[in-house]
Structures are given as C-alpha cells and as structure tokens.
C-alpha atoms as a PDB file:
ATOM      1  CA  UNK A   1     -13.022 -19.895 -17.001  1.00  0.00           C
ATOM      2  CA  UNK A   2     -11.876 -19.546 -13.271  1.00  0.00           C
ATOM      3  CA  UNK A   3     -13.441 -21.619 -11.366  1.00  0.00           C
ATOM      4  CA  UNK A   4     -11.413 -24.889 -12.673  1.00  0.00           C
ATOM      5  CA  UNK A   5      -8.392 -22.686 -12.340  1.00  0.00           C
ATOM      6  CA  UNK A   6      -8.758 -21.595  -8.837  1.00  0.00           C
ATOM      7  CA  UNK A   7     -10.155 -25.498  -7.957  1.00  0.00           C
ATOM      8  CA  UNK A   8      -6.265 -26.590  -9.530  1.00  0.00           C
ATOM      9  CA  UNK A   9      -4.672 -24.136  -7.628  1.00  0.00           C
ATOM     10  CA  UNK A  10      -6.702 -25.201  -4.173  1.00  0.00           C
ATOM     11  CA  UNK A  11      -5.838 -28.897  -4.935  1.00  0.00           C
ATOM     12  CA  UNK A  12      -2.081 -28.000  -5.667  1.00  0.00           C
ATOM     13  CA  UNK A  13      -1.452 -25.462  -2.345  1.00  0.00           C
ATOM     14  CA  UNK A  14      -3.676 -28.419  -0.326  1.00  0.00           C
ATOM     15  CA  UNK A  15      -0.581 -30.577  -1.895  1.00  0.00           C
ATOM     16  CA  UNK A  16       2.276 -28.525  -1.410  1.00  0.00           C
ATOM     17  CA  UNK A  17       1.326 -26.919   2.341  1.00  0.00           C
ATOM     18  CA  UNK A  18       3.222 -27.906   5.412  1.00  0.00           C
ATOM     19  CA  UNK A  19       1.857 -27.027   8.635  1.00  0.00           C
ATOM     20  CA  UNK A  20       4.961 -26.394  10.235  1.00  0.00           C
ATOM     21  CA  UNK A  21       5.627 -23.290   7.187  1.00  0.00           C
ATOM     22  CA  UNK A  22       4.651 -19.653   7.434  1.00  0.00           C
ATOM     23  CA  UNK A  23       3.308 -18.883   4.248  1.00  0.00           C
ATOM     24  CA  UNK A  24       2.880 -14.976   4.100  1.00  0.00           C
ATOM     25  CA  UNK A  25       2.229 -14.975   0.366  1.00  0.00           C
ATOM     26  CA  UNK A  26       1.165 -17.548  -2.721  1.00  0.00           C
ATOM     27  CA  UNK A  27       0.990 -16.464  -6.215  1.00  0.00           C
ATOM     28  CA  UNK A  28       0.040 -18.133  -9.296  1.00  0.00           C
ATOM     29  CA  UNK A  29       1.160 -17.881 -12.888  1.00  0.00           C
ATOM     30  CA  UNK A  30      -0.261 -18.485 -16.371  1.00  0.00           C
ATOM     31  CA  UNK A  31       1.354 -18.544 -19.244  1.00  0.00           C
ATOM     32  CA  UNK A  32       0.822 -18.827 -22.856  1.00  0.00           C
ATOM     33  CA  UNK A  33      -2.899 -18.203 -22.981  1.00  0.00           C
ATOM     34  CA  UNK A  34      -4.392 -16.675 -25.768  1.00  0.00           C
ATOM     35  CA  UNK A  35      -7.298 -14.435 -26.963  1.00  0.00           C
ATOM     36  CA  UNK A  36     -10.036 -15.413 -28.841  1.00  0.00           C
ATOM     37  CA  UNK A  37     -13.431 -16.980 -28.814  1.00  0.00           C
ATOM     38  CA  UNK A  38     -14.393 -20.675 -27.045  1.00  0.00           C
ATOM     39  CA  UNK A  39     -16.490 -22.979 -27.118  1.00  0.00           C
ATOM     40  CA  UNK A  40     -19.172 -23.624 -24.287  1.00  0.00           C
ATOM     41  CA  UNK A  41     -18.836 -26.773 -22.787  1.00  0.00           C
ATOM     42  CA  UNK A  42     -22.100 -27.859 -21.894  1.00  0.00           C
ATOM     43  CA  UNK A  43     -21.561 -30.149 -19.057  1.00  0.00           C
ATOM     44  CA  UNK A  44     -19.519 -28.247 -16.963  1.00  0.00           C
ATOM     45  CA  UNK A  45     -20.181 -24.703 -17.325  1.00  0.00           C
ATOM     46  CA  UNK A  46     -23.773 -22.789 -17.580  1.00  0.00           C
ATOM     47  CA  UNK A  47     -24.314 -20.261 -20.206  1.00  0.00           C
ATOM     48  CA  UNK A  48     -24.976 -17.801 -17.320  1.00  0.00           C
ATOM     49  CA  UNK A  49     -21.715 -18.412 -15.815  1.00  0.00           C
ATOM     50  CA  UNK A  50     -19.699 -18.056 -19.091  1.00  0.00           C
ATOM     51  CA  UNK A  51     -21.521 -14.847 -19.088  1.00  0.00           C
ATOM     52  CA  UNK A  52     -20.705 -14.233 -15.735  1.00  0.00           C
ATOM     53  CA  UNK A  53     -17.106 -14.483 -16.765  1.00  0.00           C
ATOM     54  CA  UNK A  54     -17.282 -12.610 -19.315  1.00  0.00           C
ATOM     55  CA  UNK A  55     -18.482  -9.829 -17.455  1.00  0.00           C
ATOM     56  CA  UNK A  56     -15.885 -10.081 -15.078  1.00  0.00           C
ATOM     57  CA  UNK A  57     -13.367  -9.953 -17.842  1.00  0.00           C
ATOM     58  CA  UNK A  58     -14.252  -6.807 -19.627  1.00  0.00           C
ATOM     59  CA  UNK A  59     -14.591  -5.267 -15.966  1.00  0.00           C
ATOM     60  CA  UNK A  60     -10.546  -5.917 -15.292  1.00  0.00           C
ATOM     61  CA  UNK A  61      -9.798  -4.701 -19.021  1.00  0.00           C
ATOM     62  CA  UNK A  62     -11.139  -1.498 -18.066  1.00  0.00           C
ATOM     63  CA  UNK A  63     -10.716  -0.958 -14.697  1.00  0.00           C
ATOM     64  CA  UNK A  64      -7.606  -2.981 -14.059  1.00  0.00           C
ATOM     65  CA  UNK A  65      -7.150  -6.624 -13.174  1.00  0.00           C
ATOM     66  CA  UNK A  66      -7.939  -6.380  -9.084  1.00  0.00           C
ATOM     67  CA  UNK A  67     -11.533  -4.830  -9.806  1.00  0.00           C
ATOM     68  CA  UNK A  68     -13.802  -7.699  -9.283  1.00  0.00           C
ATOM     69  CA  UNK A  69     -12.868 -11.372  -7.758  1.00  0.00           C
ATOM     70  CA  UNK A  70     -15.049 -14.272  -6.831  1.00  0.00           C
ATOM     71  CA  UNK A  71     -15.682 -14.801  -3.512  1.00  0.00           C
ATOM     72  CA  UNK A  72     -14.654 -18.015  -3.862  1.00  0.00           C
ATOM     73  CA  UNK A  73     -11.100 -16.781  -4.591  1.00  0.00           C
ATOM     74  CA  UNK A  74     -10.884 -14.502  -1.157  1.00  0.00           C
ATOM     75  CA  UNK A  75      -9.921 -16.360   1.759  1.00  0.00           C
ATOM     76  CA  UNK A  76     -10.642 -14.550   4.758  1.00  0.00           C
ATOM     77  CA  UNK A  77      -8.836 -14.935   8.206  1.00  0.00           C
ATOM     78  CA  UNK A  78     -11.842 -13.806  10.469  1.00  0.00           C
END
C-alpha cells in the first residue's frame, strides 16, 4: 500500500534534512518486492482504500508508472 510507504519516507527525509542544504532532487528505492495477492489488514487499511490502490496500480501498468499519484505524495511550492 502507499500510504505507509510515503509516511516512512516523510519521517526519514524529516530525519535526514538540513536546513542549511539545497536539495534539488530526492528519490526513493524499493527493492525486492514481489507480485502476488495480500492480505487486508483490517485495522489499518479500509477495503475501499485497498481498492483504491488497486486501481491506481493497474492504471500505471497500463499507462506507465507517472499516470496517477496521491496528492498526498505531491508537494507543491506555491
């Protein structure tokens, strides 16, 4: 699911960041994940946002991986 992941990656820039550093860009990796089905954790997640996520996944696979974000991903600089 994405929203833990992009909470982790929050906490760990919040972490790492130095105010007196330009950052221009941040990426983050994942590695070794695999494909196949999971199992709903009740407590954390809603069945509407697993669907939700879902959704969002089969909307990268076919239009390519930049297609759809959350907006809680996007930070803008207005």
């Amino acid at each position: 699911m994405d929203a833990p992941l992009i909470k982790k990656v929050k906490e760990l820039f919040k972490q790492a960041y130095q105010k007196r550093l330009l950052i221009r860009l941040v990426g983050v990796r994942l590695s070794n994940l695999v494909n196949g089905f999971e199992q709903i954790d009740l407590y954390t997640e809603s069945e509407e946002q697993y669907s939700l996520c879902q959704a969002m996944d089969k909307i990268r696979r076919r239009f390519g991986p930049d297609a759809i974000k959350l907006a809680s991903g996007i930070n803008l600089n207005l």
